[in-house]
Each structure stands twice: as structure tokens, then as C-alpha cells.
Protein backbone atom coordinates (compact mmCIF):
# COMPACT_ATOMS: atom_id res chain seq x y z
CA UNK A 1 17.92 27.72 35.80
CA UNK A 2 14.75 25.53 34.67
CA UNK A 3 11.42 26.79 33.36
CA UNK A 4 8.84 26.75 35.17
CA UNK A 5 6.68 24.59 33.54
CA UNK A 6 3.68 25.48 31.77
CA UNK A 7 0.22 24.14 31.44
CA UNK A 8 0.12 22.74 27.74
CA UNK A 9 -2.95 24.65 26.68
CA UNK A 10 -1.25 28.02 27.40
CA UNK A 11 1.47 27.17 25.80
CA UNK A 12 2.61 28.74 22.10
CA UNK A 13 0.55 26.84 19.30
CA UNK A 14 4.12 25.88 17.41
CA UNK A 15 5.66 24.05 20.29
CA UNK A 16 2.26 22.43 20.92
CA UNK A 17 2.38 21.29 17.12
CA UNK A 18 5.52 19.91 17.91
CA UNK A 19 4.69 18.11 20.70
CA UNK A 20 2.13 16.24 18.72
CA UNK A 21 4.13 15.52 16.06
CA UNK A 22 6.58 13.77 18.68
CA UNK A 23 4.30 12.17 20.13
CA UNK A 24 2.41 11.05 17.52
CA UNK A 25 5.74 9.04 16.35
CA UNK A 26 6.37 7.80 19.43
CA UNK A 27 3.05 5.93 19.21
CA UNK A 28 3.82 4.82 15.37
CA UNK A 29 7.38 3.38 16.81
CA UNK A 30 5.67 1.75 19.92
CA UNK A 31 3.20 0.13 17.51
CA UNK A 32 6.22 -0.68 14.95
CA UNK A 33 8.03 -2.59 17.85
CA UNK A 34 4.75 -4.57 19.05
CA UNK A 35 4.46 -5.56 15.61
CA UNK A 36 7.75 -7.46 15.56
CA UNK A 37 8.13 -9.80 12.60
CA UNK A 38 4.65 -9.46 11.58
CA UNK A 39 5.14 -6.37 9.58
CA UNK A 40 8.27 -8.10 8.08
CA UNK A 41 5.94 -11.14 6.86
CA UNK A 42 3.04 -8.79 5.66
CA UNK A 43 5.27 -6.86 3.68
CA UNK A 44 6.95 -9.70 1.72
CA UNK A 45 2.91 -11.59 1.75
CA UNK A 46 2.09 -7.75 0.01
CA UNK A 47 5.13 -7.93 -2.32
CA UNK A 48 4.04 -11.54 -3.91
CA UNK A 49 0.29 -10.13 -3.65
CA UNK A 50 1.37 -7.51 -6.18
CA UNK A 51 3.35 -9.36 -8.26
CA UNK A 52 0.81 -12.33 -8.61
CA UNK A 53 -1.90 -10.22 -9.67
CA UNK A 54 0.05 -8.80 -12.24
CA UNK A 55 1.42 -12.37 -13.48
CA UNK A 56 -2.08 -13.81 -13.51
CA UNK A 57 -3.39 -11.77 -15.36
CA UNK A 58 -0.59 -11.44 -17.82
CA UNK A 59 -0.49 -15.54 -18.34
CA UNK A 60 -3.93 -15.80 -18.93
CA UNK A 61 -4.33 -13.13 -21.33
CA UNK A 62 -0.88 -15.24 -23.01
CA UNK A 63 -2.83 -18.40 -23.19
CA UNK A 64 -6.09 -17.01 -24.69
CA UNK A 65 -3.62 -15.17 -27.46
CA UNK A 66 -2.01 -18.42 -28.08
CA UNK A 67 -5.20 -20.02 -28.65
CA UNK A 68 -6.50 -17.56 -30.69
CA UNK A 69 -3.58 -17.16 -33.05
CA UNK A 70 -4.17 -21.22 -33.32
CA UNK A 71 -7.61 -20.75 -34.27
CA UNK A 72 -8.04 -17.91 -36.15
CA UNK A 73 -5.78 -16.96 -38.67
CA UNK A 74 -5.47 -12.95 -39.33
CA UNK A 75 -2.80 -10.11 -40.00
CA UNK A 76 -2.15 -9.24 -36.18
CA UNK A 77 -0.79 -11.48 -33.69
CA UNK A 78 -3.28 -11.91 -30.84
CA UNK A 79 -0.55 -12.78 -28.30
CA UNK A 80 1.35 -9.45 -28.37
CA UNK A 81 -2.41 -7.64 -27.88
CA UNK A 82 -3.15 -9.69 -25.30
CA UNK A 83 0.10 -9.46 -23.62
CA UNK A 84 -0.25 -5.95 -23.38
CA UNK A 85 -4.11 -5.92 -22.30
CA UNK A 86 -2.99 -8.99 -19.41
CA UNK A 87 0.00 -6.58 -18.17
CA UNK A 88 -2.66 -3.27 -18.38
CA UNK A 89 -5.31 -5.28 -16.25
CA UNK A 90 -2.81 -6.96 -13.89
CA UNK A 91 -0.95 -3.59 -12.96
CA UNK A 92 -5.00 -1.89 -12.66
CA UNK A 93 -5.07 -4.95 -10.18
CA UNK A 94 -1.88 -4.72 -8.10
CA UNK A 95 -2.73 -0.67 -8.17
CA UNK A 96 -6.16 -1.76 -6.78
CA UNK A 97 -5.12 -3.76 -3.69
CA UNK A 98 -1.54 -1.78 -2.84
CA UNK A 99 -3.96 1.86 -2.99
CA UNK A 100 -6.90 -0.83 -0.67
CA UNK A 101 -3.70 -1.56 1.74
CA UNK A 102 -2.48 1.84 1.81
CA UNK A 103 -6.27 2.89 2.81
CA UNK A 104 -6.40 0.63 5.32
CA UNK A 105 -2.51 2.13 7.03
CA UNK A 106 -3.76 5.28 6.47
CA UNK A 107 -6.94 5.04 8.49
CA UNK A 108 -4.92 2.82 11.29
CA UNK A 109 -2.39 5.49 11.50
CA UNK A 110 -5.58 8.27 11.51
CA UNK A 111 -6.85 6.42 14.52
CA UNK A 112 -3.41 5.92 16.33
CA UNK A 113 -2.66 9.73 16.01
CA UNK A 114 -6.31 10.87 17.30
CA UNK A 115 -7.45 8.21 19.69
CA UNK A 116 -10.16 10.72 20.64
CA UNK A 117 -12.15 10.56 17.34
């Protein structure tokens, strides 16, 4: 025999929870497939994001060590500082934009999930 079924405000707060939950994926999958290849192509366009502002960074800081090892003469090598300064500002930078993106998903997610706030 079936349930009779129930009016979903009188029914048990867990299965309720549930129900959200299920649905709430359902409406991240539906997104997911409207998407298509675009999520494919902003995920690889992130990846080279990331790993250009940490080689940017890194290269320039490499040049300016170069040149300063050239031009002043001194007991440390300025190359090796600055290759360590380029990587520490370059990896602050990828951090900055992957933790912006990751915002940004969050808060689209947020609003998929609650379409009533």
C-alpha cells in the first residue's frame, strides 16, 4: 500500500532537510548540464590564470635579481632573494584570484539553492 501523501510543511523536519538537499543538487546538475563546455573552457582559462600569475611574478623578480647582481656587487646573490620574494608574491596572487573565483561560485551556488532571497 502507498502513503498517503503529506503536505510538505507537516512533514518531519529531517526528511524535509533531505528533500532540500536533493533538490538543491538537482538544480546544481541542471545548471552543470546548461553549462556544457563552458565550464570545461573556464576551468582550463582558471588553470593558466593561476599559473601565469605565479610565473609573472616569479620572472620579473628573476630579471631585476639578474640586474642587480650585474650592478651591484655584494656577499648575497640577489637572484635567489628575489626568486623567492617573485614565487611568495605570485602564489599571494594566484591565492587572490582562485579565493575571488571561489567567492563568486559560492555566492552563485547561494543564490541557486535559495532563489527566494
Amino acid at each position: 500500500m502507498t502513503e498517503p501523501k503529506q503536505d510538505p510543511e507537516k512533514r518531519p523536519g529531517a526528511y524535509r532537510d533531505f528533500q532540500q538537499q536533493v533538490e538543491a543538487k538537482q538544480r546544481r546538475k541542471l545548471h552543470s548540464q546548461r553549462q556544457g563546455e563552458h565550464k570545461a573552457w573556464f576551468g582550463l582559462g582558471m588553470f593558466g590564470l593561476v599559473g601565469w600569475s605565479v610565473a609573472i611574478p616569479t620572472l620579473l623578480a628573476i630579471a631585476l635579481g639578474i640586474w642587480l647582481d650585474r650592478t651591484v656587487t655584494g656577499r648575497y646573490s640577489w637572484t635567489l632573494l628575489l626568486l623567492a620574494v617573485g614565487i611568495a608574491a605570485g602564489c599571494l596572487n594566484a591565492w587572490f584570484w582562485v579565493s575571488k573565483e571561489r567567492e563568486a561560485i559560492e555566492r552563485h551556488r547561494h543564490q541557486q539553492e535559495d532563489p527566494h532571497e
